[in-house]
PDB file of N, CA and C in Angstrom:
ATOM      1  N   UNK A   1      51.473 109.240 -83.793  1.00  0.00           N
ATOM      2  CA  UNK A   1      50.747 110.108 -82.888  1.00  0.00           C
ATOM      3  C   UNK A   1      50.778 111.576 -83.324  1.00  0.00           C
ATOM      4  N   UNK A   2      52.034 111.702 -83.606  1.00  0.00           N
ATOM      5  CA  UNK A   2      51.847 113.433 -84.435  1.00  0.00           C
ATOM      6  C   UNK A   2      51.372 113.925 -85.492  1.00  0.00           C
ATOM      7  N   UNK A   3      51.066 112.526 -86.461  1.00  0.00           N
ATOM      8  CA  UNK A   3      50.214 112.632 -87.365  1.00  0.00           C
ATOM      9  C   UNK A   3      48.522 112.649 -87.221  1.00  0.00           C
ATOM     10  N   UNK A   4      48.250 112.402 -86.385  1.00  0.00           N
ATOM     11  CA  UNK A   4      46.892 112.753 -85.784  1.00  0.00           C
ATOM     12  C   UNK A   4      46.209 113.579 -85.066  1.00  0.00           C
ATOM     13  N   UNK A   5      47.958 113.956 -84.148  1.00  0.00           N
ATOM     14  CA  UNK A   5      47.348 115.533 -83.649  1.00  0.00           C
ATOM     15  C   UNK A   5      47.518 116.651 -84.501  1.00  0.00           C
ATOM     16  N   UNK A   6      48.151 116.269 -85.393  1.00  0.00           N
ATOM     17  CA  UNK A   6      48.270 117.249 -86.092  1.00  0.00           C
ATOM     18  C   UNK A   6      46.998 117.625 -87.495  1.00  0.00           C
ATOM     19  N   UNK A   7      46.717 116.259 -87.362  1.00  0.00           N
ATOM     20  CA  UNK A   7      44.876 116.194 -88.554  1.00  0.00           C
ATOM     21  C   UNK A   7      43.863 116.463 -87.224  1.00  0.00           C
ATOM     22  N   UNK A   8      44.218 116.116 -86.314  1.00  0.00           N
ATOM     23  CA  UNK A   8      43.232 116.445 -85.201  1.00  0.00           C
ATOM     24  C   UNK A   8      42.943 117.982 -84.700  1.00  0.00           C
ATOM     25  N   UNK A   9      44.171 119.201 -84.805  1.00  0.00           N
ATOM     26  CA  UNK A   9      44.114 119.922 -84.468  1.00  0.00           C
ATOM     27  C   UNK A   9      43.427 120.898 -85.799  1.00  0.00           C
ATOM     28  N   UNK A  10      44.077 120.416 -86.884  1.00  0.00           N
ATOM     29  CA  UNK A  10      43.261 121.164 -88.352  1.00  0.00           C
ATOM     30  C   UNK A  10      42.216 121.011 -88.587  1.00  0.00           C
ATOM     31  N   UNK A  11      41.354 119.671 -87.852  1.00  0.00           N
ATOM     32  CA  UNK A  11      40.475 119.584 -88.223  1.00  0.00           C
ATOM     33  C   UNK A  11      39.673 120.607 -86.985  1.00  0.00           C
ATOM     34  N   UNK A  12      40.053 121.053 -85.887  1.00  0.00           N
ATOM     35  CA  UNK A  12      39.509 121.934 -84.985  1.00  0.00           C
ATOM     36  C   UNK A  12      39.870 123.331 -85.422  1.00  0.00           C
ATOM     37  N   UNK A  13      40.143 123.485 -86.284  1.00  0.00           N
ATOM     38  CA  UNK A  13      41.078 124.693 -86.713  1.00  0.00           C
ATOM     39  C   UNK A  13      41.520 125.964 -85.978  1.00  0.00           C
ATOM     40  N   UNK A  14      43.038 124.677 -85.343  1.00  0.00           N
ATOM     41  CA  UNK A  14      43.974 125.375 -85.216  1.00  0.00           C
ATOM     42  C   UNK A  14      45.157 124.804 -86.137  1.00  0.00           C
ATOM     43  N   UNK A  15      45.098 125.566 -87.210  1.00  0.00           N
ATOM     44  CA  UNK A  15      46.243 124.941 -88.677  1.00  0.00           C
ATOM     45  C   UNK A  15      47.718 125.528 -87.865  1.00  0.00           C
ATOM     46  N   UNK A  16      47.557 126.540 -86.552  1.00  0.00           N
ATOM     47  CA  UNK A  16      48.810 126.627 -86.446  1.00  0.00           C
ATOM     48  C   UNK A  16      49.737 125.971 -85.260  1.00  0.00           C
ATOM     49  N   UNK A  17      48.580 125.157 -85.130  1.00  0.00           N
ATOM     50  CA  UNK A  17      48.973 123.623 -83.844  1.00  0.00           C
ATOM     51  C   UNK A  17      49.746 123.019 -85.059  1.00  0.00           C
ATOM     52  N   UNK A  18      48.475 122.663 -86.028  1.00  0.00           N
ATOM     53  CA  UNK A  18      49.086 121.708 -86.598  1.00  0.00           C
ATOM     54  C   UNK A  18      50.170 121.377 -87.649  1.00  0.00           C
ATOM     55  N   UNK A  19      50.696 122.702 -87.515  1.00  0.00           N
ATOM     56  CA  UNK A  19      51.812 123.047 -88.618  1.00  0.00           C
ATOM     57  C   UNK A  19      52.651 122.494 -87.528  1.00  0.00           C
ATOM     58  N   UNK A  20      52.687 123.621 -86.106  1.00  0.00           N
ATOM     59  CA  UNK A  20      53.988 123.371 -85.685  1.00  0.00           C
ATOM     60  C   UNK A  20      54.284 121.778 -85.302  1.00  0.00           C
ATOM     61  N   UNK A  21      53.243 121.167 -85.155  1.00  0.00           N
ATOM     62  CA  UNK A  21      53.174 119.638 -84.695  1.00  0.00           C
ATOM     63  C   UNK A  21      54.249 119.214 -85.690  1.00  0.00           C
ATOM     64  N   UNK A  22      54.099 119.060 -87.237  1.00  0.00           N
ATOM     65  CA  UNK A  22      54.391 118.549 -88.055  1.00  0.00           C
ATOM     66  C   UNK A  22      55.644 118.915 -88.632  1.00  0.00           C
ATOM     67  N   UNK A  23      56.060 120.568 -88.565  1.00  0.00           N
ATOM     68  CA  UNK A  23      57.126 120.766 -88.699  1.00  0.00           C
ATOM     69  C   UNK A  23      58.318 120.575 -87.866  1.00  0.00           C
ATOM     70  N   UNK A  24      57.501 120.144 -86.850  1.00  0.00           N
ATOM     71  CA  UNK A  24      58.698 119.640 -85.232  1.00  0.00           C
ATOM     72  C   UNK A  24      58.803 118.536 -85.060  1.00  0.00           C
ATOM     73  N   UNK A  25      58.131 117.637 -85.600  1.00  0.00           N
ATOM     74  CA  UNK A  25      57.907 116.682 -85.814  1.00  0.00           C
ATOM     75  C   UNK A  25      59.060 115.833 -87.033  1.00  0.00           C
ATOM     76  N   UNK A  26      58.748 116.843 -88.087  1.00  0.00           N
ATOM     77  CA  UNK A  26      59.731 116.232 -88.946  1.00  0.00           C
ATOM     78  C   UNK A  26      61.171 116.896 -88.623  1.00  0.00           C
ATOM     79  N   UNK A  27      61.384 117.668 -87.642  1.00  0.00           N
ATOM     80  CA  UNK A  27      63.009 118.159 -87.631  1.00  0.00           C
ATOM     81  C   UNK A  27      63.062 117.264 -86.689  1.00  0.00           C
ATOM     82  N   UNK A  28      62.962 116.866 -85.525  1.00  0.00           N
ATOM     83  CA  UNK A  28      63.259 115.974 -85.127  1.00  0.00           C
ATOM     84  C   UNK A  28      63.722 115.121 -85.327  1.00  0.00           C
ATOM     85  N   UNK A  29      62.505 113.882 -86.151  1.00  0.00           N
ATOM     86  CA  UNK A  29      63.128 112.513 -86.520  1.00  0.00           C
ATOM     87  C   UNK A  29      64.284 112.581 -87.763  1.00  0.00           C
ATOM     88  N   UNK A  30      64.188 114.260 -88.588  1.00  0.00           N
ATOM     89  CA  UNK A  30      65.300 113.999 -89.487  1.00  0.00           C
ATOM     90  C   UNK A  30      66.608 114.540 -88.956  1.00  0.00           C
ATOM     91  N   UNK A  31      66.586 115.090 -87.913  1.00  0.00           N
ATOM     92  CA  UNK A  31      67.939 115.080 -86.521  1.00  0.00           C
ATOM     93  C   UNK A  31      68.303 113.858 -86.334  1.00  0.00           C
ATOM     94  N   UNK A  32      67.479 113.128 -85.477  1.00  0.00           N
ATOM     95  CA  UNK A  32      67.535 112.091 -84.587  1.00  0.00           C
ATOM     96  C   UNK A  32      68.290 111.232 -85.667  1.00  0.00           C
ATOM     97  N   UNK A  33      67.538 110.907 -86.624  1.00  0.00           N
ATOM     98  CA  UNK A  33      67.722 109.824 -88.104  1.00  0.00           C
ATOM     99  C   UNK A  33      68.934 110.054 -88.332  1.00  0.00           C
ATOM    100  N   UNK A  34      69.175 110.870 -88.841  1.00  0.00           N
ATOM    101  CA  UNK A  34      70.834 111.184 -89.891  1.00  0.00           C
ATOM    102  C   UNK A  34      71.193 110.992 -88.696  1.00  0.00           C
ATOM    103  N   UNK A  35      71.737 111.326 -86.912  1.00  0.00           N
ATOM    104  CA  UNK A  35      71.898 111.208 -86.250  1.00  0.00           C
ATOM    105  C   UNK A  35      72.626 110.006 -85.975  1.00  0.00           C
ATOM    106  N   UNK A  36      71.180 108.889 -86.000  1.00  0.00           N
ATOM    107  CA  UNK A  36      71.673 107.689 -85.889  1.00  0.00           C
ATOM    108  C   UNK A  36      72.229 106.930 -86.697  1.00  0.00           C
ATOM    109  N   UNK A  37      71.956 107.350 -87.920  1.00  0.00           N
ATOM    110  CA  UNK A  37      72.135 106.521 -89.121  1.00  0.00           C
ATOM    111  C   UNK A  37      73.981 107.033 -89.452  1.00  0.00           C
ATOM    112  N   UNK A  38      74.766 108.300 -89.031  1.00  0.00           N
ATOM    113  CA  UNK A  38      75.890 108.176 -88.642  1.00  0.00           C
ATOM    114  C   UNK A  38      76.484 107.900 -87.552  1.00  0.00           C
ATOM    115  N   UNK A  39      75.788 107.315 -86.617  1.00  0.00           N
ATOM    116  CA  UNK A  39      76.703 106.403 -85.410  1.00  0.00           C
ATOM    117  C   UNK A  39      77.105 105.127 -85.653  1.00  0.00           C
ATOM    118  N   UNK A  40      75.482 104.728 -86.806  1.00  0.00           N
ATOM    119  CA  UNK A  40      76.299 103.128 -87.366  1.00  0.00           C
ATOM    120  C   UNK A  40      77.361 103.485 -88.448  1.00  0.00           C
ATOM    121  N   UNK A  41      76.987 104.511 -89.404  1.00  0.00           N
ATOM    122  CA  UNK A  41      78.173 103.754 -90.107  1.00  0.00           C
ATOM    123  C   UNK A  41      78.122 105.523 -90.945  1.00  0.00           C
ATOM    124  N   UNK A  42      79.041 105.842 -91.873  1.00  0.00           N
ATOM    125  CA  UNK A  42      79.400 107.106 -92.817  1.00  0.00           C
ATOM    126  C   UNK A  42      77.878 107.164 -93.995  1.00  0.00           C
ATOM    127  N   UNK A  43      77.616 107.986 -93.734  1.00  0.00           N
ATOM    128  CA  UNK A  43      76.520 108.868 -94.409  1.00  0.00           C
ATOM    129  C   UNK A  43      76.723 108.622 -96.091  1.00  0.00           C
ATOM    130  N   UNK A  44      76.300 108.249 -96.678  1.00  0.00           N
ATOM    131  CA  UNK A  44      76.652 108.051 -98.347  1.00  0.00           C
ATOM    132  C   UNK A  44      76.161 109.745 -98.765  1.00  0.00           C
ATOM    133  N   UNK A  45      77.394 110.506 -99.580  1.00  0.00           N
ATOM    134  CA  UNK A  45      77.278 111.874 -99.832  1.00  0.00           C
ATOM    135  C   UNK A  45      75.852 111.577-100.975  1.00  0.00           C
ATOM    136  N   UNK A  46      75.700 110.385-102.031  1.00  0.00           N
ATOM    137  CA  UNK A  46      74.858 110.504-102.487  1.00  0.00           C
ATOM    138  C   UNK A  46      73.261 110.518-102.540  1.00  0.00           C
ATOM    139  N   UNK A  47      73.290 109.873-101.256  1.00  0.00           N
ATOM    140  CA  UNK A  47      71.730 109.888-100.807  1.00  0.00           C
ATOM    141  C   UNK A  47      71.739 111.370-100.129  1.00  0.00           C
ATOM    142  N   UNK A  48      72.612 112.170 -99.504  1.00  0.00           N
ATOM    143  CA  UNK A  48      72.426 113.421 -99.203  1.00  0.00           C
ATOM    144  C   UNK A  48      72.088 114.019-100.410  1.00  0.00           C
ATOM    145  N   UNK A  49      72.978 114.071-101.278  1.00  0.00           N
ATOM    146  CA  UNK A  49      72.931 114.829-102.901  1.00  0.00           C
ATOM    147  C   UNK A  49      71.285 114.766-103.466  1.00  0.00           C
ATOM    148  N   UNK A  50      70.500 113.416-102.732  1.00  0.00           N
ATOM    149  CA  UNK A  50      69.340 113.662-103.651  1.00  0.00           C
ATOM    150  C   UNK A  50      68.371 114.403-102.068  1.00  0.00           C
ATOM    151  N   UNK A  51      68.092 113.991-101.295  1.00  0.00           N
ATOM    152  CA  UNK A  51      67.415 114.030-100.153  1.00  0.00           C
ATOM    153  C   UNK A  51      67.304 115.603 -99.959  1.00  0.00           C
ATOM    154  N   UNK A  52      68.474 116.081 -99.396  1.00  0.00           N
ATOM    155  CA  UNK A  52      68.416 117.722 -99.016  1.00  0.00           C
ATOM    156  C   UNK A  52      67.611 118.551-100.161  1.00  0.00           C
ATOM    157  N   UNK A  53      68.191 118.642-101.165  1.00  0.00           N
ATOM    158  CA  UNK A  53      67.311 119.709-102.140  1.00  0.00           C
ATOM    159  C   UNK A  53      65.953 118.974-102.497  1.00  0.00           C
ATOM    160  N   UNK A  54      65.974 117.392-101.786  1.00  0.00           N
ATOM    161  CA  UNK A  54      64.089 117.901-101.977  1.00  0.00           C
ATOM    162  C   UNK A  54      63.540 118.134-100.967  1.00  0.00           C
ATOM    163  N   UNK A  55      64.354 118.212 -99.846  1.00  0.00           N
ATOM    164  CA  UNK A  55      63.513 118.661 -98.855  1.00  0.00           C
ATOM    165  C   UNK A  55      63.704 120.613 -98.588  1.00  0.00           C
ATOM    166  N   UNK A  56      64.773 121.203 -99.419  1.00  0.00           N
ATOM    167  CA  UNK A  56      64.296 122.184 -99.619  1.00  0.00           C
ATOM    168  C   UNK A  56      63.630 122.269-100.522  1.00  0.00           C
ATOM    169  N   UNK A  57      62.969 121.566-102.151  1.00  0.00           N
ATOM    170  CA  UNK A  57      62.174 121.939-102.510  1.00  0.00           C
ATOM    171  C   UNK A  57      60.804 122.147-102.079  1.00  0.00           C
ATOM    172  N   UNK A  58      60.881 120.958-100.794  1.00  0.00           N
ATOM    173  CA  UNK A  58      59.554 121.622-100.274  1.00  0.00           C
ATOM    174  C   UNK A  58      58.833 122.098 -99.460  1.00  0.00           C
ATOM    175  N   UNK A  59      59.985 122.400 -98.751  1.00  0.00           N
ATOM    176  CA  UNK A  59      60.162 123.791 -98.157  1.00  0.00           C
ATOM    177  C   UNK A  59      59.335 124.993 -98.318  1.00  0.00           C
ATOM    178  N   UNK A  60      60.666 125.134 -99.790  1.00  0.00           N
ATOM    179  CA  UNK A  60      60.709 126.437-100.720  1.00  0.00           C
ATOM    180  C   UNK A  60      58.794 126.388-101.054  1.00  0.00           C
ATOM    181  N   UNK A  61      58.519 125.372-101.771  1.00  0.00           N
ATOM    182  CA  UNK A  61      56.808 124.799-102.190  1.00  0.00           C
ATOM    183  C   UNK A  61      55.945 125.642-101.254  1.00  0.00           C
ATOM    184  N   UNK A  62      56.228 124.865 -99.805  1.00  0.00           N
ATOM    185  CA  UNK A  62      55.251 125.438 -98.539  1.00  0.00           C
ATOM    186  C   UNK A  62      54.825 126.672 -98.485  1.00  0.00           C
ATOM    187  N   UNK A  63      56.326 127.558 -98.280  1.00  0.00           N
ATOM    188  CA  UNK A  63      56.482 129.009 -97.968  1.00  0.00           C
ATOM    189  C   UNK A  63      55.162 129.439 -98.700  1.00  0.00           C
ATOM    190  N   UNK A  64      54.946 129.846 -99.872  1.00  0.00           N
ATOM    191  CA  UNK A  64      54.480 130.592-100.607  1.00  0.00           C
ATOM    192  C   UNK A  64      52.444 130.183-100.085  1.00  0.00           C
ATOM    193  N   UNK A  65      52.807 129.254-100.265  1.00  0.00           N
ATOM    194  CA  UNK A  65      51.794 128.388 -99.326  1.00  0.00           C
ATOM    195  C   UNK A  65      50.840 129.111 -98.137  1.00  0.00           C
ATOM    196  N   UNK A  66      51.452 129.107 -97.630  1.00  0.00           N
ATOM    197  CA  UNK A  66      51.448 129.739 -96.157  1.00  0.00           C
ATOM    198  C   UNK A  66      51.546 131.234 -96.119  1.00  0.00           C
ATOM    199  N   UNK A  67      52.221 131.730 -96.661  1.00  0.00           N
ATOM    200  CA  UNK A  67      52.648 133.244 -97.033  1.00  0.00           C
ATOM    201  C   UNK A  67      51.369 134.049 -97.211  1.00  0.00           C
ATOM    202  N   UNK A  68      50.215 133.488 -98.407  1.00  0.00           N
ATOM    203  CA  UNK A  68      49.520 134.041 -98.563  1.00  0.00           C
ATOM    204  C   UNK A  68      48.208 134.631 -98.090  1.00  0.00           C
ATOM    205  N   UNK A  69      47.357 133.201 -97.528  1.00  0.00           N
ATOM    206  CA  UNK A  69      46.404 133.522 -96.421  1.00  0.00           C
ATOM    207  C   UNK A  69      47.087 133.085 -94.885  1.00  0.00           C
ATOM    208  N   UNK A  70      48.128 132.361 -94.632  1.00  0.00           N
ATOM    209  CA  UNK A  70      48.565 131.344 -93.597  1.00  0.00           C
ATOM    210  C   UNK A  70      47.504 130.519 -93.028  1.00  0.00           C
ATOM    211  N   UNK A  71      46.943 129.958 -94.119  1.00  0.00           N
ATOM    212  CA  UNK A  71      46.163 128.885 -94.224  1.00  0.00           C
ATOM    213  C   UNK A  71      46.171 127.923 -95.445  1.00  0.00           C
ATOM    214  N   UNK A  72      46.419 126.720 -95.307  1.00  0.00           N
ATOM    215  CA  UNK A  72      46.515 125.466 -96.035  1.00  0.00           C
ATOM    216  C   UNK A  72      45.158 125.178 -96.735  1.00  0.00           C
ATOM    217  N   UNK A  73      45.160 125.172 -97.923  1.00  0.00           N
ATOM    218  CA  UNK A  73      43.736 124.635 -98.141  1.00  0.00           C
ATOM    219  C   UNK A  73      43.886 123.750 -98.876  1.00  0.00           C
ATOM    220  N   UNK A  74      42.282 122.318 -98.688  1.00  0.00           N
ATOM    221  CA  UNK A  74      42.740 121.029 -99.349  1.00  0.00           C
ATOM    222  C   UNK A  74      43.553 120.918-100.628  1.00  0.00           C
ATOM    223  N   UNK A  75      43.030 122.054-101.383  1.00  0.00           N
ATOM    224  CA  UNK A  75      44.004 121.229-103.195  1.00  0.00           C
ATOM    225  C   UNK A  75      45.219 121.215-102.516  1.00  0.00           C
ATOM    226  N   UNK A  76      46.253 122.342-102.091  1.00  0.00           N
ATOM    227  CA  UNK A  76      47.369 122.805-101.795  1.00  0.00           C
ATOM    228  C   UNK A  76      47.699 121.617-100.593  1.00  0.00           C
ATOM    229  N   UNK A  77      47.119 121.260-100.091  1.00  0.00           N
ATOM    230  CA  UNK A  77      47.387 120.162 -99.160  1.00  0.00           C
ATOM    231  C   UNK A  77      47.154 118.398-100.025  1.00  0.00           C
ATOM    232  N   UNK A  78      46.830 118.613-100.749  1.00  0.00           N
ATOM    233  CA  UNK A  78      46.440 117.503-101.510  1.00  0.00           C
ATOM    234  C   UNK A  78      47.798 117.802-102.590  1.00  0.00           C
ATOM    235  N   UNK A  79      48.173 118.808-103.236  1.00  0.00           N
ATOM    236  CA  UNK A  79      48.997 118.902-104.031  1.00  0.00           C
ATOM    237  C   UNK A  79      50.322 118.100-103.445  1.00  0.00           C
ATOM    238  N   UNK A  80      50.941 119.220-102.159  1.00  0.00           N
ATOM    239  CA  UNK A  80      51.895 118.552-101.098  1.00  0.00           C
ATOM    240  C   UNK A  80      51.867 116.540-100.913  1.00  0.00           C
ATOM    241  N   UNK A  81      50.777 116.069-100.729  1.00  0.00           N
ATOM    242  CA  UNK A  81      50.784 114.969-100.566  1.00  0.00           C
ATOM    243  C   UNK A  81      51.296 114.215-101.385  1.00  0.00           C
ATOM    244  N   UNK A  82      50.615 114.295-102.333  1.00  0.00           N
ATOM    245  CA  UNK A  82      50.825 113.890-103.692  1.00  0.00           C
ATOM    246  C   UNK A  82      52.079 113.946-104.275  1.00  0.00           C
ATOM    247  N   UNK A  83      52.741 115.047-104.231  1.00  0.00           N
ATOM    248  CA  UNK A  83      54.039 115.210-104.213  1.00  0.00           C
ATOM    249  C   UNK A  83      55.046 114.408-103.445  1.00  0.00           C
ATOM    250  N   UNK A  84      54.875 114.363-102.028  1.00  0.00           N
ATOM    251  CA  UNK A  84      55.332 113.447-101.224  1.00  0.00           C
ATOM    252  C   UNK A  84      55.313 112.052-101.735  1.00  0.00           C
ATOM    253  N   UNK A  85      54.068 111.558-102.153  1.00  0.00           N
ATOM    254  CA  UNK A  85      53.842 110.234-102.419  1.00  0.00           C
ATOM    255  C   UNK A  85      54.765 109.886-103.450  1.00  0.00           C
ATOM    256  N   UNK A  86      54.822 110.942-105.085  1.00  0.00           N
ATOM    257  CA  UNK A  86      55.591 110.458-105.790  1.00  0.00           C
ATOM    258  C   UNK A  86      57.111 110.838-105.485  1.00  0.00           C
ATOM    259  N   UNK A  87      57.653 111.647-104.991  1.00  0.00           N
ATOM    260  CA  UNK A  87      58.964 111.428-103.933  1.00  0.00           C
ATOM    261  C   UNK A  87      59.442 110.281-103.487  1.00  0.00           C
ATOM    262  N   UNK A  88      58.349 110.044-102.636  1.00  0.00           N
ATOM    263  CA  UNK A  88      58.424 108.228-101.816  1.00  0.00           C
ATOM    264  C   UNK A  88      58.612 107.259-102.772  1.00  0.00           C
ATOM    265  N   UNK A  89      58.166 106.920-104.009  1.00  0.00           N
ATOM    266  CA  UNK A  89      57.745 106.211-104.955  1.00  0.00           C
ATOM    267  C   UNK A  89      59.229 106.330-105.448  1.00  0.00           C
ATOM    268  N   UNK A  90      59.765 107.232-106.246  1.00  0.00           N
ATOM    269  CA  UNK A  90      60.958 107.531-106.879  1.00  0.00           C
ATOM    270  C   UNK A  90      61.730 107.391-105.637  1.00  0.00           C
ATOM    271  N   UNK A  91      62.030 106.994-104.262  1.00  0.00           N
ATOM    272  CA  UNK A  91      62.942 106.829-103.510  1.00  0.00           C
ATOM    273  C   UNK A  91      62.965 105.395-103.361  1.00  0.00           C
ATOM    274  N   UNK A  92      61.996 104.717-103.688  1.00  0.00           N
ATOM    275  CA  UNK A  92      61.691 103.015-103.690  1.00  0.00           C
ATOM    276  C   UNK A  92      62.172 102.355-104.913  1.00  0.00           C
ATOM    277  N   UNK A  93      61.237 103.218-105.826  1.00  0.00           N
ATOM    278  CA  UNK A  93      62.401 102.846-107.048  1.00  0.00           C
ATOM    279  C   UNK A  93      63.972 102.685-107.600  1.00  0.00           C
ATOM    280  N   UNK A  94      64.441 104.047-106.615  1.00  0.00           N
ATOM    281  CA  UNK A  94      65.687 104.034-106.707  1.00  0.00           C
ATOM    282  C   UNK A  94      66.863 102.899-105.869  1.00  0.00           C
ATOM    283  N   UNK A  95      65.764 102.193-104.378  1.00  0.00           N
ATOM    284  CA  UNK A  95      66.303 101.822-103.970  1.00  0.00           C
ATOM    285  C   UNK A  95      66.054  99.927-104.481  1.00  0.00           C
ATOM    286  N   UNK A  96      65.275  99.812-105.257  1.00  0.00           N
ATOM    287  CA  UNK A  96      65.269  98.593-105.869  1.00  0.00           C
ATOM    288  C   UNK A  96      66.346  97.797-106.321  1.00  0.00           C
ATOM    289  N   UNK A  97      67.143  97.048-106.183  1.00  0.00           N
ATOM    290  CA  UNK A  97      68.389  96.180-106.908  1.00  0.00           C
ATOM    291  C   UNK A  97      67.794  96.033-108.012  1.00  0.00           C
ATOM    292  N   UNK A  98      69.091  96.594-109.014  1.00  0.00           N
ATOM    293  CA  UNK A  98      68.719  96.230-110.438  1.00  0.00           C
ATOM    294  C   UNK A  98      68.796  95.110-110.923  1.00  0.00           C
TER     295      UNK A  98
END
C-alpha cells in the first residue's frame, strides 16, 4: 500500500508525499524487522556487516539526489532501482546453499 501511495502521490506531483511515504515506510519495517528478527533469536553481526553500509550507501546516493533540484527524476530514479535490484540479487545469491 505504501508503495502505491507513494507512485500515486509522484505521479500527482507531490514527490514530497512521496518521499516521506517511502522513507517512513522503510524506517519502520527496518525497526519493526531487526526488531523482531531479535526477539526470535541473536542478530548474526555478519549480515549487519553487509546490510548497514548499504543502506548507508544509499542513503549517502539519495542525498545528493535530492540536494540539487529536490526533485527525483526518472534516470536517477531508475538508476536507484536498478541498484536496489542488483543489491537484492547479490543478497539471494549470497543466501543460496553452496
Amino acid at each position: 500500500p505504501v508503495l502505491a501511495m507513494a507512485a500515486f502521490s509522484a505521479w500527482r506531483g507531490h514527490g514530497d508525499l512521496a518521499l516521506a511515504a517511502a522513507l517512513g515506510a522503510g524506517l519502520v519495517n527496518l525497526t519493526l524487522g531487526l526488531g523482531v528478527c531479535a526477539l526470535y533469536g541473536p542478530l548474526q553481526p555478519a549480515a549487519l556487516a553487509i546490510n548497514a553500509p548499504a543502506m548507508l550507501v544509499f542513503a549517502l546516493a539519495l542525498y545528493p539526489m535530492l540536494r540539487s533540484d529536490a526533485c527525483l527524476t526518472s534516470s536517477e530514479g531508475g538508476t536507484l532501482l536498478a541498484a536496489w535490484g542488483i543489491y537484492l540479487a547479490w543478497q539471494v545469491f549470497l543466501a543460496a546453499p553452496a
